[in-house]
N, C-alpha and C. Protein backbone atom coordinates (compact mmCIF):
# COMPACT_ATOMS: atom_id res chain seq x y z
N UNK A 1 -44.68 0.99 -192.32
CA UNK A 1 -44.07 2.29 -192.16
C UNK A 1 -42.56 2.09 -191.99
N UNK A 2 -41.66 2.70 -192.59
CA UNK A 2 -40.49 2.42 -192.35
C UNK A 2 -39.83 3.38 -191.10
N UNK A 3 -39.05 3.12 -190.91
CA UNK A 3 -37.84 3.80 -189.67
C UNK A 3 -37.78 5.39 -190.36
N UNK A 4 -37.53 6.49 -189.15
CA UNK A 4 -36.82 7.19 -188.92
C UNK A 4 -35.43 7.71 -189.44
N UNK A 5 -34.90 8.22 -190.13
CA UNK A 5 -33.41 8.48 -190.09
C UNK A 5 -33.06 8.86 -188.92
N UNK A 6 -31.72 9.10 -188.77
CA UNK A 6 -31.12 9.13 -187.22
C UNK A 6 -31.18 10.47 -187.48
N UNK A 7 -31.17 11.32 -188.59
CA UNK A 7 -31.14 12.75 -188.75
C UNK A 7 -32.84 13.24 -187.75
N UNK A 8 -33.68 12.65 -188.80
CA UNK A 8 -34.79 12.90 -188.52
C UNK A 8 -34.79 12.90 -186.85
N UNK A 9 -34.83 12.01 -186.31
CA UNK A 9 -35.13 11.17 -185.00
C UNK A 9 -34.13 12.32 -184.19
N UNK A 10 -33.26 12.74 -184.43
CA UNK A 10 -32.53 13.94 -183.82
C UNK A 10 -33.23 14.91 -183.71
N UNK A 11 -33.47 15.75 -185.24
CA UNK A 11 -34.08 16.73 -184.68
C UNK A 11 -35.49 16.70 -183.90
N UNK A 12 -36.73 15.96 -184.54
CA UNK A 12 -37.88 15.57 -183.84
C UNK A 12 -37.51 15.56 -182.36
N UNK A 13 -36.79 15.15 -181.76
CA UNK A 13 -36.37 14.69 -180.01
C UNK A 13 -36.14 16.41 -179.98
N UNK A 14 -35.21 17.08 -180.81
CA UNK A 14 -34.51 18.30 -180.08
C UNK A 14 -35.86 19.42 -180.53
N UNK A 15 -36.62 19.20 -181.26
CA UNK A 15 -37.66 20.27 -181.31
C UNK A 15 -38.64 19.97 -180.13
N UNK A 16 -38.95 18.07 -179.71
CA UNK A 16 -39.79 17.89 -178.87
C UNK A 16 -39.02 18.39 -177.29
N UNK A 17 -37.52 18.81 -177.36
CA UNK A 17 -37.29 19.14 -176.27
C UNK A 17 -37.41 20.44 -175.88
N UNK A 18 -38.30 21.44 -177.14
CA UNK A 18 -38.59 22.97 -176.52
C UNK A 18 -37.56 23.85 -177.92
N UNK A 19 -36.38 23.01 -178.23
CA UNK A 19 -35.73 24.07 -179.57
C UNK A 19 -36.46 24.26 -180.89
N UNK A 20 -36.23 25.40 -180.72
CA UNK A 20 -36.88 26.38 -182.25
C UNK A 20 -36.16 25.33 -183.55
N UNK A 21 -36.70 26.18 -184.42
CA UNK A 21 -35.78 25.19 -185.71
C UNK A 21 -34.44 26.23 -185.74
N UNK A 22 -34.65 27.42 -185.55
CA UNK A 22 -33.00 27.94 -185.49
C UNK A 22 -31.90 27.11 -184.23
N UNK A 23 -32.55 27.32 -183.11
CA UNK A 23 -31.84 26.58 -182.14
C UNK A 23 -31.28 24.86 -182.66
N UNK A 24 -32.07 23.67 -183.44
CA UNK A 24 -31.86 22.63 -183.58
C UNK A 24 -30.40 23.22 -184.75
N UNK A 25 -30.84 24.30 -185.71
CA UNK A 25 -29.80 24.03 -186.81
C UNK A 25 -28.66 24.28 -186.44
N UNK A 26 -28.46 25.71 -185.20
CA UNK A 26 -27.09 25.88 -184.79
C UNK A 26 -26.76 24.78 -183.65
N UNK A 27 -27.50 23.84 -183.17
CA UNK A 27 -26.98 22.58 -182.43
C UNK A 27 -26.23 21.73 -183.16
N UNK A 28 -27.07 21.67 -184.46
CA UNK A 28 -26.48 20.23 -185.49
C UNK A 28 -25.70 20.62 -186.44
N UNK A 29 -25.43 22.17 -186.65
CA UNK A 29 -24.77 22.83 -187.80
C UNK A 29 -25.07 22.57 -189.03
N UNK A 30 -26.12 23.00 -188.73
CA UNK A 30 -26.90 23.05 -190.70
C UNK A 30 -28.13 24.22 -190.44
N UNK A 31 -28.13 24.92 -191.68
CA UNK A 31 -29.31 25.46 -191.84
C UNK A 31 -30.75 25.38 -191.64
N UNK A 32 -31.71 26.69 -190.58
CA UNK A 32 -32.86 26.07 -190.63
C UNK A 32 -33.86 25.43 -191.59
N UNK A 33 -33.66 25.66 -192.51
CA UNK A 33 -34.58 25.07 -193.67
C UNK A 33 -33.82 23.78 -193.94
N UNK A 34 -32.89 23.61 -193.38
CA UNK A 34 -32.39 21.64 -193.40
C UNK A 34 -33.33 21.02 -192.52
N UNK A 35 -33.56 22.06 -190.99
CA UNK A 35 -33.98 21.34 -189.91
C UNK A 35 -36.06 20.99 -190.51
N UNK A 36 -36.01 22.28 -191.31
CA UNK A 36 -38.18 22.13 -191.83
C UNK A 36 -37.73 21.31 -192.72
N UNK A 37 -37.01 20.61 -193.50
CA UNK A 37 -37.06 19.85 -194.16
C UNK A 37 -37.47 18.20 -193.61
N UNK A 38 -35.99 18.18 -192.67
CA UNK A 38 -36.38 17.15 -192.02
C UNK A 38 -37.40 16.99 -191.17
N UNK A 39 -37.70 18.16 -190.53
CA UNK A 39 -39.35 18.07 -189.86
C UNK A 39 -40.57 17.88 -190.86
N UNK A 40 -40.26 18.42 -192.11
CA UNK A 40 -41.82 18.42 -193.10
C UNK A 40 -41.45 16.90 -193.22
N UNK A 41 -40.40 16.13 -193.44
CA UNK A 41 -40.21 14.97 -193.92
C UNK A 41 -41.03 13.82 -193.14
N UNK A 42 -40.28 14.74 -192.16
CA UNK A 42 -40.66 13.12 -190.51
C UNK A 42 -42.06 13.08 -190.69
N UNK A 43 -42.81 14.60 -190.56
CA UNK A 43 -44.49 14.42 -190.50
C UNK A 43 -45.09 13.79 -191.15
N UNK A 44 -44.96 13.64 -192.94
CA UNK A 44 -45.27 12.98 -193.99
C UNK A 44 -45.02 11.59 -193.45
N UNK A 45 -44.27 11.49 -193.31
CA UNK A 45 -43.31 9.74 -192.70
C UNK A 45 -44.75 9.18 -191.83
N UNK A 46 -45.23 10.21 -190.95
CA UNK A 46 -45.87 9.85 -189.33
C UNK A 46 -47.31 9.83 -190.13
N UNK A 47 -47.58 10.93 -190.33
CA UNK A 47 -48.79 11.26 -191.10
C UNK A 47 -49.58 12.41 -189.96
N UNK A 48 -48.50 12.89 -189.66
CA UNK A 48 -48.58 13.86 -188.30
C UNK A 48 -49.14 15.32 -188.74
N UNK A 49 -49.58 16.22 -188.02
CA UNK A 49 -50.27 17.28 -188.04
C UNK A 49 -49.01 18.15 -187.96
N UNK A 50 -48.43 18.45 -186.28
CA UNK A 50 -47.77 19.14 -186.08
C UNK A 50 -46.38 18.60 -185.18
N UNK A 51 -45.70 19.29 -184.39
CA UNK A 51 -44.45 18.67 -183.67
C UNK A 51 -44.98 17.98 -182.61
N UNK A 52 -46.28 17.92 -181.67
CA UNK A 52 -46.68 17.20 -181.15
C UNK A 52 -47.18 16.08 -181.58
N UNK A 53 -48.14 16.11 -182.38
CA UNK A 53 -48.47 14.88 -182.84
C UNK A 53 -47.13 13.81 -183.41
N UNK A 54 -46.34 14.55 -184.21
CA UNK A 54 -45.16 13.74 -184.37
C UNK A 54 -44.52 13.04 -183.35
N UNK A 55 -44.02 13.93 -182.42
CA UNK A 55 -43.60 13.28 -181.27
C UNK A 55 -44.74 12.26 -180.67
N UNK A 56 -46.04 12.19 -180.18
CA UNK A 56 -46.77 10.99 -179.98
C UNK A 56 -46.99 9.64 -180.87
N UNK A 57 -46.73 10.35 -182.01
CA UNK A 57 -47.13 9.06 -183.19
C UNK A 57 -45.43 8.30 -182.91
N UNK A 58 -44.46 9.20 -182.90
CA UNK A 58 -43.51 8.54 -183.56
C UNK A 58 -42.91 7.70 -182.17
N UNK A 59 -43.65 7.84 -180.83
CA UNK A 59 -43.44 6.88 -179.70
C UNK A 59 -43.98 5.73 -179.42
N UNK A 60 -45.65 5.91 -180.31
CA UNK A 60 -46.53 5.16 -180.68
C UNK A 60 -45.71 3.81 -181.31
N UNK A 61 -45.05 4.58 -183.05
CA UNK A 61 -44.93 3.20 -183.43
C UNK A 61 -43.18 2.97 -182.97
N UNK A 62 -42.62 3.53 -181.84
CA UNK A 62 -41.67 2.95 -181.40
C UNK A 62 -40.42 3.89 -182.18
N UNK A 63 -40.49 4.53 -182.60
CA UNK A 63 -39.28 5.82 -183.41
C UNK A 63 -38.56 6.16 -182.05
N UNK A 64 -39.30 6.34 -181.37
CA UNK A 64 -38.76 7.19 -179.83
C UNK A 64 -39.22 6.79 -178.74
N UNK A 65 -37.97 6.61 -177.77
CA UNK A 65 -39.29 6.32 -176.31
C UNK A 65 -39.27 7.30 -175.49
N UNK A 66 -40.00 7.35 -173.90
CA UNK A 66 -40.07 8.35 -173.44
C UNK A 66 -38.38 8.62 -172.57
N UNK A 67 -38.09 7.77 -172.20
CA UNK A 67 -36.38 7.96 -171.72
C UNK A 67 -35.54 8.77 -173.08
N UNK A 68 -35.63 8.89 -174.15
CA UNK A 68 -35.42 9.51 -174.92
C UNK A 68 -35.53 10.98 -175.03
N UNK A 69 -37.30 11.62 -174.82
CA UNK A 69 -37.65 12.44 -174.68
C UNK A 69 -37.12 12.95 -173.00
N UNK A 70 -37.04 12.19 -172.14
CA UNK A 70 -36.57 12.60 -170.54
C UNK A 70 -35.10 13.61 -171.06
N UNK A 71 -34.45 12.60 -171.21
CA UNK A 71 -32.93 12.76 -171.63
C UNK A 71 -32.66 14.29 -172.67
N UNK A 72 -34.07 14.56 -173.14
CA UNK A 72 -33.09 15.42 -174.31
C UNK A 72 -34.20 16.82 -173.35
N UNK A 73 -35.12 16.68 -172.61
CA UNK A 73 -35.99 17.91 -172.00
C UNK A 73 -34.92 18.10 -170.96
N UNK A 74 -34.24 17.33 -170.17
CA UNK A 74 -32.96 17.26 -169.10
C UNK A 74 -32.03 18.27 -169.79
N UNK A 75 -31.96 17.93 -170.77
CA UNK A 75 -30.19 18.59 -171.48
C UNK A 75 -30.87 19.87 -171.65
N UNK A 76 -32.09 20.41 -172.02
CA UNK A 76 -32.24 21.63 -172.54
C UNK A 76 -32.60 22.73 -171.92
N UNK A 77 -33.21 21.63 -169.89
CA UNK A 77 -33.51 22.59 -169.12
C UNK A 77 -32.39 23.13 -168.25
N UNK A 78 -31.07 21.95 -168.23
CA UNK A 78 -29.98 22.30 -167.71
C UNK A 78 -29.21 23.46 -168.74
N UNK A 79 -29.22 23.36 -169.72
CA UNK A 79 -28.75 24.66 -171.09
C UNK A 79 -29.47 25.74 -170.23
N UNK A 80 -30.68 26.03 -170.60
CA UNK A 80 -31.37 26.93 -169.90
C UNK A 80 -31.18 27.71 -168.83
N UNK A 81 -30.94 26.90 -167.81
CA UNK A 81 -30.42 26.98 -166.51
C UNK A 81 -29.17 27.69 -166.50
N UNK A 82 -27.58 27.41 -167.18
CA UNK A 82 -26.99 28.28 -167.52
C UNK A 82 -26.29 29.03 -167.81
């Protein structure tokens, strides 16, 4: 299985941190259908179902760890917050 793009591996973390695909595109400044792209992409990549399973598979084979996922649920509950 090959690696992640750093694109990919961005948004995957910022959807696994609770953002919509509108929210990831106005984070990264690109269009939502950039962000389902790179999400339809990553899944194919994983062989994933949905944004969960992605996110477990892709910690599985090491794409992401959980200090990763800490770090980006931190940033989105402090956004939140306000």
């Amino acid at each position: 299985m090959r690696g992640l793009t750093v694109r990919q591996r961005q948004v995957l973390l910022l959807a696994a941190g609770g953002h919509t695909n509108a929210g990831i595109a106005a984070r990264l400044g690109v269009h939502p259908f950039t962000v389902n792209r790179h999400l339809s992409e990553t899944y194919r990549q994983l062989g994933a179902r949905d944004r969960t399973h992605a996110v477990v598979l892709a910690i599985y084979h090491g794409h992401i760890t959980l200090a990763d996922l800490t770090a980006i649920a931190t940033t989105h509950t402090e956004e939140a917050a306000a």
